[in-house]
N, C-alpha and C. Protein backbone atom coordinates (compact mmCIF):
# COMPACT_ATOMS: atom_id res chain seq x y z
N UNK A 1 0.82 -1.20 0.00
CA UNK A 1 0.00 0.00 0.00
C UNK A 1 0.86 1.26 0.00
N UNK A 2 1.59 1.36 0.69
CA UNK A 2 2.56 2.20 1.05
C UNK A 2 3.87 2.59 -0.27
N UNK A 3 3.83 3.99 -0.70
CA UNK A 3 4.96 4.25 -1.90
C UNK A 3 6.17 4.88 -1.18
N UNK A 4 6.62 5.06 0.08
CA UNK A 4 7.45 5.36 0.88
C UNK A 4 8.37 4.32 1.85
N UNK A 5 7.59 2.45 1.57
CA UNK A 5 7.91 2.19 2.07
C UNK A 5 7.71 1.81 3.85
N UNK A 6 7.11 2.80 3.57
CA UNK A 6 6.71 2.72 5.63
C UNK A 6 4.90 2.01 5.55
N UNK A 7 4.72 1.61 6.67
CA UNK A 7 3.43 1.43 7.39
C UNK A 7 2.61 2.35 7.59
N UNK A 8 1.24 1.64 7.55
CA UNK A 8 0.55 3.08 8.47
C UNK A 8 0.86 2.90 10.05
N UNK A 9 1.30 1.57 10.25
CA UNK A 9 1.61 1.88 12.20
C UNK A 9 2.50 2.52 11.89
N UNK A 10 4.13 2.82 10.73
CA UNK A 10 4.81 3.37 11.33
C UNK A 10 4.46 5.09 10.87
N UNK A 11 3.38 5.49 10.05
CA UNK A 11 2.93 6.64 9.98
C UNK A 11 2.29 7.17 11.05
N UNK A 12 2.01 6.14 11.91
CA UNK A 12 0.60 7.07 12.41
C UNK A 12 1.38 8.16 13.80
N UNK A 13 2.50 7.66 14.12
CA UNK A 13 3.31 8.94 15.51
C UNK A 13 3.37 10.14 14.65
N UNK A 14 3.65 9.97 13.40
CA UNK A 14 3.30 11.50 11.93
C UNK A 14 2.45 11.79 12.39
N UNK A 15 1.51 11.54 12.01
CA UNK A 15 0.05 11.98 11.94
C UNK A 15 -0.47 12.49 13.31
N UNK A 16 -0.20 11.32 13.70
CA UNK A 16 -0.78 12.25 15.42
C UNK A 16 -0.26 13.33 15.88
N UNK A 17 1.28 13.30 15.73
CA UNK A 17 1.97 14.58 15.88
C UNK A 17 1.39 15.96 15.44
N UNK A 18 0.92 15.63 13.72
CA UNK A 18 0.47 16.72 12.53
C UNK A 18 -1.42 16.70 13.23
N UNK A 19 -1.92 16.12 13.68
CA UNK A 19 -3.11 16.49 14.26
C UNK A 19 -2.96 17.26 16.02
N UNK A 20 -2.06 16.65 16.54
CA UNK A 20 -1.69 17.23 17.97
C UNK A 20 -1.00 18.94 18.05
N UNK A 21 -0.40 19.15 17.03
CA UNK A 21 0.09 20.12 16.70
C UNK A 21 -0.83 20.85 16.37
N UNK A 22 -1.75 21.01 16.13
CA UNK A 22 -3.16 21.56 15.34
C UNK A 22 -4.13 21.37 16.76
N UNK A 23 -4.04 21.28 17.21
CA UNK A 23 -5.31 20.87 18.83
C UNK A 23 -4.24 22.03 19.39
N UNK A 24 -2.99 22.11 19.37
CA UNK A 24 -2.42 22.76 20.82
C UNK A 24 -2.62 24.23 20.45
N UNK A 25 -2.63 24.39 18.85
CA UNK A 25 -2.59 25.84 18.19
C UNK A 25 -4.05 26.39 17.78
N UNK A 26 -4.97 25.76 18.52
CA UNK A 26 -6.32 26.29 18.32
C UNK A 26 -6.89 27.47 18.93
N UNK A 27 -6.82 28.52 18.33
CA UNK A 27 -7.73 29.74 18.91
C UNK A 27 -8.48 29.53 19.81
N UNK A 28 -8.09 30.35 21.06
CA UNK A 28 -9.74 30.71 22.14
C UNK A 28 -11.03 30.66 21.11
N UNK A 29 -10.96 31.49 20.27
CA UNK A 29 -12.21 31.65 20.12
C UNK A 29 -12.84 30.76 18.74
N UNK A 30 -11.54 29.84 18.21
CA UNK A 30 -12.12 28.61 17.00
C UNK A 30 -12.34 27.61 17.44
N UNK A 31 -13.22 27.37 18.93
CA UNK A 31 -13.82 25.82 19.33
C UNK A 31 -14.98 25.80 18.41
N UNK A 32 -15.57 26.84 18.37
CA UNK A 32 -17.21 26.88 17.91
C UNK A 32 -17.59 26.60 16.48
N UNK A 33 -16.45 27.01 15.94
CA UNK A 33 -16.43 27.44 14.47
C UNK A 33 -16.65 26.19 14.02
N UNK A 34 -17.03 26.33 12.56
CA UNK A 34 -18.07 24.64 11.62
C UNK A 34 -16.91 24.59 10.63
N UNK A 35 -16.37 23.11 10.93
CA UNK A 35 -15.72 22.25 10.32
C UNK A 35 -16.16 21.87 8.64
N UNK A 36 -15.20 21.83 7.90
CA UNK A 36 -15.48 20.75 6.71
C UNK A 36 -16.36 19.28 7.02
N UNK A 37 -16.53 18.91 8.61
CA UNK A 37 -17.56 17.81 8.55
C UNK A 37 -18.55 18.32 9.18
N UNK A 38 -19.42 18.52 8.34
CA UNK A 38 -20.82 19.86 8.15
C UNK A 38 -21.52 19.16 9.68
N UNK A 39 -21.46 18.16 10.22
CA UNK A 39 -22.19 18.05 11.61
C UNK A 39 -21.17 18.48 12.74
N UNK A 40 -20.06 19.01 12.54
CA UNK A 40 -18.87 19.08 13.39
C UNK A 40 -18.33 20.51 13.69
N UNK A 41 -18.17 20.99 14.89
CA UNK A 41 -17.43 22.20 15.55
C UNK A 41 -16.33 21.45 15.25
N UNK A 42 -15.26 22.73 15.57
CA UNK A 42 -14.22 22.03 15.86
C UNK A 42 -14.13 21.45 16.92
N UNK A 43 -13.98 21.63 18.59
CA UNK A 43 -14.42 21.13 19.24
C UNK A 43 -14.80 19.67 18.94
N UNK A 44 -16.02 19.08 18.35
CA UNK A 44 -16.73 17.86 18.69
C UNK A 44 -15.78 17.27 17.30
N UNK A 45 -14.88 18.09 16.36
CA UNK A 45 -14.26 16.81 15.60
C UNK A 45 -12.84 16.85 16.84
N UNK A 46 -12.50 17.68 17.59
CA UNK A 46 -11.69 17.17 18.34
C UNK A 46 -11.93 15.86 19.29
N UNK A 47 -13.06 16.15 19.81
CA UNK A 47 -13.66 15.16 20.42
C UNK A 47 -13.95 13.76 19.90
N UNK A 48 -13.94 13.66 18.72
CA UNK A 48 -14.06 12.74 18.11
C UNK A 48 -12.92 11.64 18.11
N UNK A 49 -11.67 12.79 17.59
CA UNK A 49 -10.60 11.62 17.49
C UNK A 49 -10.12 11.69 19.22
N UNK A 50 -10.01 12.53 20.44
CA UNK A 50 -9.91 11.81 21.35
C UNK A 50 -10.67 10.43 21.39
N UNK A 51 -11.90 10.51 21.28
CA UNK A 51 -12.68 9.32 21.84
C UNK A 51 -12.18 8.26 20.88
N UNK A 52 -11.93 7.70 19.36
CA UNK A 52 -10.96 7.08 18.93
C UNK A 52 -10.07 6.83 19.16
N UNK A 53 -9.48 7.41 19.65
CA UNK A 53 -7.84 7.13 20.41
C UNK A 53 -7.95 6.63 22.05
N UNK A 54 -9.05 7.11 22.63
CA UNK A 54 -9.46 6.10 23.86
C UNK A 54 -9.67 4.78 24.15
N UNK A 55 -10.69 4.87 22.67
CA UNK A 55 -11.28 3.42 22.30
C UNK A 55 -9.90 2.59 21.90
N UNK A 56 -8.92 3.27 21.01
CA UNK A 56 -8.02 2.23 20.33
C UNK A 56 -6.91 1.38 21.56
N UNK A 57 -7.18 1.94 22.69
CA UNK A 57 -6.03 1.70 23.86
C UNK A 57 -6.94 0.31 24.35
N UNK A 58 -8.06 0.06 24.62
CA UNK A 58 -8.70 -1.28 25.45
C UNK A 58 -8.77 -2.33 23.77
N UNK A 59 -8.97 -1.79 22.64
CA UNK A 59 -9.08 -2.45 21.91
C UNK A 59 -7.68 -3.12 21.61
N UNK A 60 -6.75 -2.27 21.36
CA UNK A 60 -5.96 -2.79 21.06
C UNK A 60 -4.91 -3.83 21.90
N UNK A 61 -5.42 -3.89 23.25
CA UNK A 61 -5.43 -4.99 23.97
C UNK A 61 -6.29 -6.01 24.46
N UNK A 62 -7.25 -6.51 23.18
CA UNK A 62 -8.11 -7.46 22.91
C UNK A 62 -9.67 -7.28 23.56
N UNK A 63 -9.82 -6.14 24.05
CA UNK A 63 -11.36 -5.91 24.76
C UNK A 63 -11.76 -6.16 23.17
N UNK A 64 -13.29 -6.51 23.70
CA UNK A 64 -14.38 -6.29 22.47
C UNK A 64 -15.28 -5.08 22.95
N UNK A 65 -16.29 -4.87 21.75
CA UNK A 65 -16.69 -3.26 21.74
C UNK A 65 -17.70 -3.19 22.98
N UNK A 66 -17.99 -4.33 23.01
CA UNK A 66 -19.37 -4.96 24.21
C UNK A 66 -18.32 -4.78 25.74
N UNK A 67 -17.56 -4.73 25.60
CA UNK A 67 -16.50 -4.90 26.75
C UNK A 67 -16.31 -3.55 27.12
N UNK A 68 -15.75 -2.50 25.90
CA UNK A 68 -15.70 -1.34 26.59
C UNK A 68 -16.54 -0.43 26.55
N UNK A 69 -17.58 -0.90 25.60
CA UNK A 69 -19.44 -0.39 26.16
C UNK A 69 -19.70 0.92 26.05
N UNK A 70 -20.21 1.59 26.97
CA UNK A 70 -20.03 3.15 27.22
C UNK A 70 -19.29 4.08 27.40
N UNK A 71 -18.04 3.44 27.94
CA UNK A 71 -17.26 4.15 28.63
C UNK A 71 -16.92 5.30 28.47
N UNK A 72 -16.72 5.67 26.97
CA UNK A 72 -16.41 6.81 26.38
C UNK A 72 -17.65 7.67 26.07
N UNK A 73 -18.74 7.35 26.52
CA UNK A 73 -19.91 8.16 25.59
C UNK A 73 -19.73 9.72 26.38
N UNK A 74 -20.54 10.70 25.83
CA UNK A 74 -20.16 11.87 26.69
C UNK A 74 -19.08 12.92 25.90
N UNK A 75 -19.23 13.93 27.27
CA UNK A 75 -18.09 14.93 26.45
C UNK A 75 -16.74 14.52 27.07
N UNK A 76 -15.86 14.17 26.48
CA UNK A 76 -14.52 13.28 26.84
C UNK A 76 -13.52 14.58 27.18
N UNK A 77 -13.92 15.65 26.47
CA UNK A 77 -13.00 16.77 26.23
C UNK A 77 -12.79 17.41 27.69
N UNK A 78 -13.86 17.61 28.09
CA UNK A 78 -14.28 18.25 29.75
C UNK A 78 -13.37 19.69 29.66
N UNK A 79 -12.78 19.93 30.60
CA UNK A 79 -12.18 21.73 30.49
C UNK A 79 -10.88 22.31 29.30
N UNK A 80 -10.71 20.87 29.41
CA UNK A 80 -9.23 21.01 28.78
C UNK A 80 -8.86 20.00 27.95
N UNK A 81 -9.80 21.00 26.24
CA UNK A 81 -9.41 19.81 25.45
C UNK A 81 -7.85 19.48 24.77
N UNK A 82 -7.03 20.68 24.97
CA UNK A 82 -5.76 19.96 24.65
C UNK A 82 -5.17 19.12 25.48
N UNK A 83 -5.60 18.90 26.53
CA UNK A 83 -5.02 18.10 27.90
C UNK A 83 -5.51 17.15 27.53
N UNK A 84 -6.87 16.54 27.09
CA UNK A 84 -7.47 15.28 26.46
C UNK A 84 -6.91 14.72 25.63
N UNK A 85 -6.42 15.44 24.56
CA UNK A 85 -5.99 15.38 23.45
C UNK A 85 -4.97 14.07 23.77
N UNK A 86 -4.05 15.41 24.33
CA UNK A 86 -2.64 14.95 25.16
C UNK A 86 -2.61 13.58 25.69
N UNK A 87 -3.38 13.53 26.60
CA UNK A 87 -3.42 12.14 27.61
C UNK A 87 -3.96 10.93 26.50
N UNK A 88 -5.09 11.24 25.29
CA UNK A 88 -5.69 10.03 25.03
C UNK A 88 -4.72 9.82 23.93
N UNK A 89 -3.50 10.63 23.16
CA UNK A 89 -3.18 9.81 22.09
C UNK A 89 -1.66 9.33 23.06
N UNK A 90 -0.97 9.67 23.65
CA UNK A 90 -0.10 9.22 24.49
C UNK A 90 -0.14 7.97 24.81
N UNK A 91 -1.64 7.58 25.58
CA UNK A 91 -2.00 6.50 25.98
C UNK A 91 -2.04 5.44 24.65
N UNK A 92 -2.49 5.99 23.39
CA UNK A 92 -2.87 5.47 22.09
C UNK A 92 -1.78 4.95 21.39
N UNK A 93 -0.69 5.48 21.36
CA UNK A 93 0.27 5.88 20.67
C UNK A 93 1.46 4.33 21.52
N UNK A 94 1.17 4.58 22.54
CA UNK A 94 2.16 3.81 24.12
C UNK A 94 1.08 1.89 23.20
N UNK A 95 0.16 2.10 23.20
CA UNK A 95 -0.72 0.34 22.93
C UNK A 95 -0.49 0.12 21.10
N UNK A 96 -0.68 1.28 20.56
CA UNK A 96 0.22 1.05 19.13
C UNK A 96 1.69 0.04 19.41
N UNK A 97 2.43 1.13 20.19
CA UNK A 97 3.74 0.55 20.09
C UNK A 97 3.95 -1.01 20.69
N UNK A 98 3.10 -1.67 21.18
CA UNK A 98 2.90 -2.92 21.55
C UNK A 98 2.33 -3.99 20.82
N UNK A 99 1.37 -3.44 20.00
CA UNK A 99 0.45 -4.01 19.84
C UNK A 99 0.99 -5.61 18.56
N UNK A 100 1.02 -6.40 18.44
CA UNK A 100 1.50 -7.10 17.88
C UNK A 100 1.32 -7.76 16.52
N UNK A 101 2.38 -7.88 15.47
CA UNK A 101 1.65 -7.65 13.85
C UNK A 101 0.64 -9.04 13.69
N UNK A 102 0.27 -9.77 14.30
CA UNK A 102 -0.29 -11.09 13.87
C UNK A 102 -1.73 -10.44 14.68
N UNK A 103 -1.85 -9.61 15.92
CA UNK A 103 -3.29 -9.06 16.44
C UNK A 103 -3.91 -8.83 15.24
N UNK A 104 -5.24 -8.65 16.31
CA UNK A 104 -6.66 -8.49 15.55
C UNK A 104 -7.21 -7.56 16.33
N UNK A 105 -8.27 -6.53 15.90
CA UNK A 105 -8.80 -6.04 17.05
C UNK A 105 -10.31 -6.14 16.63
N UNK A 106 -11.63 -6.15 17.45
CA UNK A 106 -13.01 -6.31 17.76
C UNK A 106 -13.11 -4.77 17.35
N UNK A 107 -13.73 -4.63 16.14
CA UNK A 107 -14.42 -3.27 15.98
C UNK A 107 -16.17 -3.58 15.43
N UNK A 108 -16.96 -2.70 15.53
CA UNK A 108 -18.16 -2.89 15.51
C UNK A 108 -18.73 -3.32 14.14
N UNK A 109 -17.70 -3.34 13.23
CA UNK A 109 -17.46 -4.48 11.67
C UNK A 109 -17.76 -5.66 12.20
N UNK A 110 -16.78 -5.87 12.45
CA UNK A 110 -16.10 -7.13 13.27
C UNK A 110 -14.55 -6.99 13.28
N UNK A 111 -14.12 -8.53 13.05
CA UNK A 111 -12.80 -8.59 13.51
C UNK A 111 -11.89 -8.26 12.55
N UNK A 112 -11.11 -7.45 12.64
CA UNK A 112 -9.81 -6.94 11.51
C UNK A 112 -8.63 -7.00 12.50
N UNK A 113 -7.93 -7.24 11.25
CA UNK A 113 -6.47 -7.42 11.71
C UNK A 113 -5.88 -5.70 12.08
N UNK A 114 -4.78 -6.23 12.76
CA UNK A 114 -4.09 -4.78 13.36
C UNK A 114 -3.80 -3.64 12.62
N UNK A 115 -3.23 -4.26 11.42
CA UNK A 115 -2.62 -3.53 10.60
C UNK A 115 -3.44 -2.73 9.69
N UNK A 116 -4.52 -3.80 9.57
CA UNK A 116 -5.98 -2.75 8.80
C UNK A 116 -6.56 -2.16 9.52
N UNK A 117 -6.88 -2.12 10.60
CA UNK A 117 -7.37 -1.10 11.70
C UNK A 117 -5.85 0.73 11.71
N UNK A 118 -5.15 0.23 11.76
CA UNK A 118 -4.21 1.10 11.69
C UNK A 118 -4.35 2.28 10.24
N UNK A 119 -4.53 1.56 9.24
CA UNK A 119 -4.93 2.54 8.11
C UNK A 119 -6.07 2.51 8.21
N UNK A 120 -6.61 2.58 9.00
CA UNK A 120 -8.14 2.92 8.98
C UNK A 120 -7.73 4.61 10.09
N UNK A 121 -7.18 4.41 10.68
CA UNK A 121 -7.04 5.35 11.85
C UNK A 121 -6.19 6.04 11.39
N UNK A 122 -4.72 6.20 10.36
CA UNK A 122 -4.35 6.91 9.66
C UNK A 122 -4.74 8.00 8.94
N UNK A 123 -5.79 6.90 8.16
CA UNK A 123 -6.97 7.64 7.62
C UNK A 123 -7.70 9.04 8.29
N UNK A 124 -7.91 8.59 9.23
CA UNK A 124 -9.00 9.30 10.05
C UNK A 124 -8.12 10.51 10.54
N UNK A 125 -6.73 10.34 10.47
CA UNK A 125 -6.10 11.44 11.48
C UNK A 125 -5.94 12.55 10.53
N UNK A 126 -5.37 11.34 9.75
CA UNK A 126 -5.03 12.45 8.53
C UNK A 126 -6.26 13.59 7.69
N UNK A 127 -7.29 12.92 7.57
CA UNK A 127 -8.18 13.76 6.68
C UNK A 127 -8.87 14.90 7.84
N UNK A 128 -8.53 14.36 9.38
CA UNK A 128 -8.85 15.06 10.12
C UNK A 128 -8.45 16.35 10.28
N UNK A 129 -7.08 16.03 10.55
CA UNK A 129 -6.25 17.24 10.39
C UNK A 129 -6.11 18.30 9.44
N UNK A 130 -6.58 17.90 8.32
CA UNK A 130 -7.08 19.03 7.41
C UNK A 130 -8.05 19.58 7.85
N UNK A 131 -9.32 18.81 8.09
CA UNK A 131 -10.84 19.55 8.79
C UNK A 131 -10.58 20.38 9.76
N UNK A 132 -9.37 19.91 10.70
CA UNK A 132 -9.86 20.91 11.96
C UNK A 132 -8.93 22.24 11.43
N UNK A 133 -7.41 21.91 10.67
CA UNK A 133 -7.00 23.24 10.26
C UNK A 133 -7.65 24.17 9.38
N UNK A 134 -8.63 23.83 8.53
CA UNK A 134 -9.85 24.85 7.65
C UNK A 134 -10.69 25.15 8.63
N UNK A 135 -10.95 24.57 9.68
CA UNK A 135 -12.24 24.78 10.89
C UNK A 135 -11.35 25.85 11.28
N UNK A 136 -10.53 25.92 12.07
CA UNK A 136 -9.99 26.57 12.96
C UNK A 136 -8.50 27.83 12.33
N UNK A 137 -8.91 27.90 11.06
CA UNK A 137 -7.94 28.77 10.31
C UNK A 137 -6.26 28.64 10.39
N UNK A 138 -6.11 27.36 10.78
CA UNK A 138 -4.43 26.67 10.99
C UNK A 138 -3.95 26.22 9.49
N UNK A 139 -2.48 25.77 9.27
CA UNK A 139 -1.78 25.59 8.33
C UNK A 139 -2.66 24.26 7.82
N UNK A 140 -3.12 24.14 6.46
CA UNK A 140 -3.20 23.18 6.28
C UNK A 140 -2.82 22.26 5.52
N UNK A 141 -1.26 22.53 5.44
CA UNK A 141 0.03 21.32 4.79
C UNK A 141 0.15 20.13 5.94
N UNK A 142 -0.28 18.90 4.94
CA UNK A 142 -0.29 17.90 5.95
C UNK A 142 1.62 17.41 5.15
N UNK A 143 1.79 16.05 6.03
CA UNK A 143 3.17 15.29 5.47
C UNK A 143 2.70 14.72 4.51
N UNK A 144 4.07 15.21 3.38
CA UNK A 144 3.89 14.39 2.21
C UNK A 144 3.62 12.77 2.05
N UNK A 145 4.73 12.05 2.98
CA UNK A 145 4.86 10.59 2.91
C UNK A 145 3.04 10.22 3.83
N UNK A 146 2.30 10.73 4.83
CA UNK A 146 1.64 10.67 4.94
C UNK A 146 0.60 10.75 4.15
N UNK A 147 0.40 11.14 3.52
CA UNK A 147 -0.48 11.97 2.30
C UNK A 147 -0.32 10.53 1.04
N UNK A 148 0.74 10.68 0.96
CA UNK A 148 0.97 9.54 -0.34
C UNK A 148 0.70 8.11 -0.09
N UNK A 149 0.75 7.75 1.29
CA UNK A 149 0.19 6.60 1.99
C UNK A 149 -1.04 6.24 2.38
N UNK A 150 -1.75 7.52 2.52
CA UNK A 150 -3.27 7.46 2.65
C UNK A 150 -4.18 7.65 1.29
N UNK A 151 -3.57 8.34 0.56
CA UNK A 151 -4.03 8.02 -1.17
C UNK A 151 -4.09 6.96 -1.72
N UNK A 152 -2.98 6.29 -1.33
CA UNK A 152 -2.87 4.51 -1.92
C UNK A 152 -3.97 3.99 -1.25
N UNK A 153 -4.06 3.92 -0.19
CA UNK A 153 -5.03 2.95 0.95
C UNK A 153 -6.55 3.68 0.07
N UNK A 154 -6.85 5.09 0.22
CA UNK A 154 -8.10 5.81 -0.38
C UNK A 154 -8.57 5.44 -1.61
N UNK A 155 -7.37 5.03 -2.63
CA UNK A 155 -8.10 4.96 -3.98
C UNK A 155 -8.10 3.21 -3.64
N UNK A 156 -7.36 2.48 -3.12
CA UNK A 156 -7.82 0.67 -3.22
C UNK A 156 -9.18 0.61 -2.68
N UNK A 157 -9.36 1.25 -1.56
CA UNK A 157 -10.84 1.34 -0.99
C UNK A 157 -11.81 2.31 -1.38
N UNK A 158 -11.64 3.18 -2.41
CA UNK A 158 -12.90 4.21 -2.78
C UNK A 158 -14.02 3.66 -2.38
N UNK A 159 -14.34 2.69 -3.10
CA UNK A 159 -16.02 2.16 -3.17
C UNK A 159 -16.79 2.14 -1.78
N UNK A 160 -15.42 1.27 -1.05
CA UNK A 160 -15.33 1.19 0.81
C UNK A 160 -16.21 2.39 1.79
N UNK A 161 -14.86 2.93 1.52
CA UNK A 161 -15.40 4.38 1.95
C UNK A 161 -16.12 5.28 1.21
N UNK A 162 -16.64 5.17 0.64
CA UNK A 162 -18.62 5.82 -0.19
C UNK A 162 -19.49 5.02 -0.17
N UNK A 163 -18.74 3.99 0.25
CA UNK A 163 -20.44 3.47 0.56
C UNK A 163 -20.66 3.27 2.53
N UNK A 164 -19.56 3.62 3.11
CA UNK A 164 -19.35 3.61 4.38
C UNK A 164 -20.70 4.58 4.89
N UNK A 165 -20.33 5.82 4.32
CA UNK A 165 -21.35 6.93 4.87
C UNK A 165 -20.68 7.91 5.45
N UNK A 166 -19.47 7.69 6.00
CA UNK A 166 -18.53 8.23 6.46
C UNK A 166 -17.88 9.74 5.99
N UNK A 167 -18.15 9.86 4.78
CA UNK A 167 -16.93 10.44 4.04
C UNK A 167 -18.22 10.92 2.81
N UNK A 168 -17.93 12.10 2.43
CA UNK A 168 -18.71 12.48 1.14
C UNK A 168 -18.45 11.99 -0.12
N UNK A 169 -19.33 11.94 -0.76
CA UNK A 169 -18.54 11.36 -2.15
C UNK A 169 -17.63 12.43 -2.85
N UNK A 170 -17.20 11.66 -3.32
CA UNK A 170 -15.49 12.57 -4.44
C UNK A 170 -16.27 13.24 -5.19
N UNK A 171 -15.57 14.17 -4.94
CA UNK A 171 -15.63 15.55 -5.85
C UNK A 171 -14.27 15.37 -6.85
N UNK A 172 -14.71 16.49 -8.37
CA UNK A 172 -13.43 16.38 -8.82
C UNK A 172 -12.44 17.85 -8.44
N UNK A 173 -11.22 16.78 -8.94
CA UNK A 173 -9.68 18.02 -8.57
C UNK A 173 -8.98 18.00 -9.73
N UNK A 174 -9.02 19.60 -9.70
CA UNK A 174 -8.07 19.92 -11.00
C UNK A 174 -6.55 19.57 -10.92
N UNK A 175 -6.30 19.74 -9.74
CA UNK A 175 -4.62 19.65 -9.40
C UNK A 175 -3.95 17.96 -9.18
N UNK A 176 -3.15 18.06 -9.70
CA UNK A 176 -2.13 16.61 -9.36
C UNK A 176 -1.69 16.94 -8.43
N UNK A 177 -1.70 17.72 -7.60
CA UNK A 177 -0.96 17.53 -6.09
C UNK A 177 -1.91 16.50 -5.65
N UNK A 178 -0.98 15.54 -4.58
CA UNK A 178 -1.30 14.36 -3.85
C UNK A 178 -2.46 14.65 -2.66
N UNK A 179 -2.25 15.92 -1.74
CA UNK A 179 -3.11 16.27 -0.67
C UNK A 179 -4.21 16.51 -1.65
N UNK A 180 -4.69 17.11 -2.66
CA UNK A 180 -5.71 18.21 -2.91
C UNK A 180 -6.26 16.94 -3.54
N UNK A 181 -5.54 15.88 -4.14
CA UNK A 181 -6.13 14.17 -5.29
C UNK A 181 -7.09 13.77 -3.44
N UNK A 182 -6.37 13.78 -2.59
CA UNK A 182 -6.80 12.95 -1.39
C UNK A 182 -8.26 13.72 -0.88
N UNK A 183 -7.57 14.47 -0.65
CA UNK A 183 -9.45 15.40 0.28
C UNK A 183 -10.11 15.37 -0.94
N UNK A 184 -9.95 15.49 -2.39
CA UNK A 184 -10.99 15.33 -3.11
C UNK A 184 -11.68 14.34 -3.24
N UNK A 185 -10.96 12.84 -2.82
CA UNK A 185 -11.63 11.33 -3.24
C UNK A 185 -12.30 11.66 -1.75
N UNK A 186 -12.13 12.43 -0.71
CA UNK A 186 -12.74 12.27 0.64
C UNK A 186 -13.84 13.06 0.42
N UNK A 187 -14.07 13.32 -0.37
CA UNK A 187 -15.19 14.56 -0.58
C UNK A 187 -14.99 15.99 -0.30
N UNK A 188 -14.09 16.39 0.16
CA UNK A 188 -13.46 17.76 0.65
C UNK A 188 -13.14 18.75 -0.62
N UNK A 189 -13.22 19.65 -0.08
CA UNK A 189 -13.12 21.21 -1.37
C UNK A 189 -11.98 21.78 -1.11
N UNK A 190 -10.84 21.29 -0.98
CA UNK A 190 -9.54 21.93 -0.79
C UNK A 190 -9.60 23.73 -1.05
């Protein structure tokens, strides 16, 4: 999948970094403001990938979804959402680095292997991190090798993800740049 060579486990400390970096530089006053995911503040897409990155720490040490249940429902963010941020991908990031290439983890699919759960969450950081930097008026140059790794994974799965529900359907892009090819198959208006 990968034209760099690397993983998405070994992308994803990128990515989180390039989304964490973007949570710490958020305006007082751009929590409120409406995201590229038209049901989303920034705020609640922050909230989002905390609570993903909560979930990925019991999962990725074999809980099933029935196992960790509620736990996360709610506002996860509470006073201090860069402090959330902070604590849940740390914790995320610490069960990545363990997690073992032959695992599987229990997602509400069902059962996928580690490694496909991982570009699934790549995914998610990455297209994120564009949303919240257009939400919140931040840089929105993501990493190239990131970018070129989540395009590969985006165009093998197009159909995947449009028919997920997840993700808008592709729009077209005039540009051969790799970021602007990517948020366009995501449905995004660069």
């Amino acid at each position: 999948m990968s034209t760099t060579g690397l993983s998405a486990r070994d992308l994803l400390p990128t990515a989180a970094k390039e989304f964490g970096s973007r949570v710490l530089d958020i305006p007082d006053d751009a929590w409120d403001r409406p995201t590229p995911c038209s049901e989303w503040t920034v705020r609640d897409l922050v909230g989002h990938l905390v609570v993903e990155h909560l979930w990925a720490v019991p999962l990725l040490e074999g809980a099933t979804t029935a196992e960790v249940g509620a736990r996360f429902d709610g506002d996860v963010l509470n006073a201090n959402p860069q402090k959330s941020w902070t604590l849940a991908i740390n914790d995320s990031m610490d069960a990545w680095a363990v997690a073992g290439a032959d695992d599987t983890v229990q997602l509400s699919s069902g059962e996928r292997p580690v490694d496909e759960y991982a570009e699934e969450m790549l995914l998610d950081l990455t297209v994120h991190a564009w949303d919240l930097a257009r939400g919140a008026g931040l840089s929105e140059d993501l990493d190239d090798d990131v970018v070129a790794h989540v395009l590969a994974y985006a165009r093998a799965h197009e159909h995947e993800l449009t028919r997920s529900g997840l993700f808008h359907d592709p729009v077209h892009a005039d540009s051969q740049d790799p970021q602007a090819r990517l948020l366009a198959l995501l449905g995004r208006r660069p």
